[in-house]
C-alpha atoms as a PDB file:
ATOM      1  CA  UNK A   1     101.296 116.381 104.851  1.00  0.00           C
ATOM      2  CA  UNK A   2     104.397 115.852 102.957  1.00  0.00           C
ATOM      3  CA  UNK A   3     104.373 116.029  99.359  1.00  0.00           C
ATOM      4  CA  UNK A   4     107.407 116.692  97.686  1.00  0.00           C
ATOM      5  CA  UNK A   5     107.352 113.308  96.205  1.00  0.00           C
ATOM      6  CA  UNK A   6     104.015 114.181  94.469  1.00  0.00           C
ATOM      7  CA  UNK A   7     105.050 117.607  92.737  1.00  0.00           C
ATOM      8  CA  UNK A   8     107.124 117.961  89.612  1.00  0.00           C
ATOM      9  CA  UNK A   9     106.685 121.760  90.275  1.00  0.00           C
ATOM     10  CA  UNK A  10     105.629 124.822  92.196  1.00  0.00           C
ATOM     11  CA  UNK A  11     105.164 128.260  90.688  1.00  0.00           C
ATOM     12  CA  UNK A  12     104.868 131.176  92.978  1.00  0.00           C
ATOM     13  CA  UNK A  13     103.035 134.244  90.835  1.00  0.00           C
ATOM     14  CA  UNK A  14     103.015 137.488  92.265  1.00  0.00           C
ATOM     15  CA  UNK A  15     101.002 140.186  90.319  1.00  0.00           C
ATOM     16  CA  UNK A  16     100.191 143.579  91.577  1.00  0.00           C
ATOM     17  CA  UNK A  17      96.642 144.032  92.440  1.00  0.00           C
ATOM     18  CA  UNK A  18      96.010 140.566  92.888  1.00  0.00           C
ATOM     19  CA  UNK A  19      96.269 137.881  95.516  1.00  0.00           C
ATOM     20  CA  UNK A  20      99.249 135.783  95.685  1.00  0.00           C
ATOM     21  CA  UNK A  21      98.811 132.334  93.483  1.00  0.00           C
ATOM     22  CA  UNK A  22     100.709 128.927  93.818  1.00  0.00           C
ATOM     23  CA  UNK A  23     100.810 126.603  91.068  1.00  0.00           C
ATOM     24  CA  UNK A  24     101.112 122.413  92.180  1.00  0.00           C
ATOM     25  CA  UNK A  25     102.562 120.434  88.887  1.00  0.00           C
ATOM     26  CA  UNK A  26     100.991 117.317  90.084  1.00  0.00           C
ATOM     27  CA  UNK A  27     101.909 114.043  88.006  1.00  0.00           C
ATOM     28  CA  UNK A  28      99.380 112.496  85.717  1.00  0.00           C
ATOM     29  CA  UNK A  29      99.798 108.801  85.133  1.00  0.00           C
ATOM     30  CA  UNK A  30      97.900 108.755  81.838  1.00  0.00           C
ATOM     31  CA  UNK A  31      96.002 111.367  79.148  1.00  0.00           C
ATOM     32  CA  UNK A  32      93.974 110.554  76.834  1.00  0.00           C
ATOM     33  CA  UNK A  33      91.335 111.706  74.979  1.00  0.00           C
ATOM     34  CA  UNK A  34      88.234 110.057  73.029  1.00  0.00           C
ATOM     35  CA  UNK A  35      84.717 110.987  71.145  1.00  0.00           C
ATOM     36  CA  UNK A  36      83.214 111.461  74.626  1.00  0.00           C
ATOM     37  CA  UNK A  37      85.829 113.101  76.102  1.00  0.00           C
ATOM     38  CA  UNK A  38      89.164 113.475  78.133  1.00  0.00           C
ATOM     39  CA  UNK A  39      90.240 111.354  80.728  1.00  0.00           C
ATOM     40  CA  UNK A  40      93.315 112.003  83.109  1.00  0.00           C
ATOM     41  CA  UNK A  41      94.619 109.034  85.678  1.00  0.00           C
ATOM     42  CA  UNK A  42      96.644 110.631  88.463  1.00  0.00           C
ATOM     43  CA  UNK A  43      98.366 108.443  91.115  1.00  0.00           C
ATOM     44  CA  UNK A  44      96.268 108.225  94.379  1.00  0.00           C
ATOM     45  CA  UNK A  45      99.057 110.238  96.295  1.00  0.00           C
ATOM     46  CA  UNK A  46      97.760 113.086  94.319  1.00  0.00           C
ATOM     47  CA  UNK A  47      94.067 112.376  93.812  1.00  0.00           C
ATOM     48  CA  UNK A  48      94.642 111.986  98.099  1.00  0.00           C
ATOM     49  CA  UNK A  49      96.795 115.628  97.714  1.00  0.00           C
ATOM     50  CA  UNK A  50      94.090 117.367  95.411  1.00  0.00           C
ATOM     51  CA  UNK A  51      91.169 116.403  97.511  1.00  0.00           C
ATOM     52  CA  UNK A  52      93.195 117.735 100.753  1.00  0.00           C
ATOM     53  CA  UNK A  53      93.627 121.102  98.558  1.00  0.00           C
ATOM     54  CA  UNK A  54      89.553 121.563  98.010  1.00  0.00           C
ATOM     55  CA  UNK A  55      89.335 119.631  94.590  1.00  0.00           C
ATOM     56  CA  UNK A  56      86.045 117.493  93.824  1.00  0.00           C
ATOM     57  CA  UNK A  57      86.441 114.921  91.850  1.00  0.00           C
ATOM     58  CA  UNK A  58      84.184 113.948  89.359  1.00  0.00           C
ATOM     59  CA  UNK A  59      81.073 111.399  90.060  1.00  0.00           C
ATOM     60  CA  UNK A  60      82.488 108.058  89.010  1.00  0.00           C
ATOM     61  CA  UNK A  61      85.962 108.900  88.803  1.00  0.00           C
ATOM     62  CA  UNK A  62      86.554 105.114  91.001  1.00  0.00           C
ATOM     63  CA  UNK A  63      89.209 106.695  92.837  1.00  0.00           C
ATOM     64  CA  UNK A  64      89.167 107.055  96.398  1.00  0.00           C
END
């Protein structure tokens, strides 16, 4: 799966005693917030890429 196109970043943390981490920057189309609370629209390329890394995304969310 390519995504290069679908990160605006990668961290790679290394801390003794634990396991190795990578952070995705993934790009968010939209944030906003409201009385009953946040909402984030992400392109589908990464709604497709967070799915593929384990994510569930919330009931309703009308994505794909």
């Amino acid at each position: 799966m390519e995504i290069a196109n679908d990160l605006i970043g990668l961290t790679v943390r290394l801390v003794p005693g634990e396991p190795p981490a990578a952070v995705l920057d993934v790009i968010i189309d939209d944030l906003s917030a409201d009385m009953e609370g946040a909402r984030v629209a992400v392109p589908e390329a990464t709604h497709k890429l967070l799915v593929q890394l384990g994510w569930t995304p919330p009931e309703g969310d009308g994505a794909s």
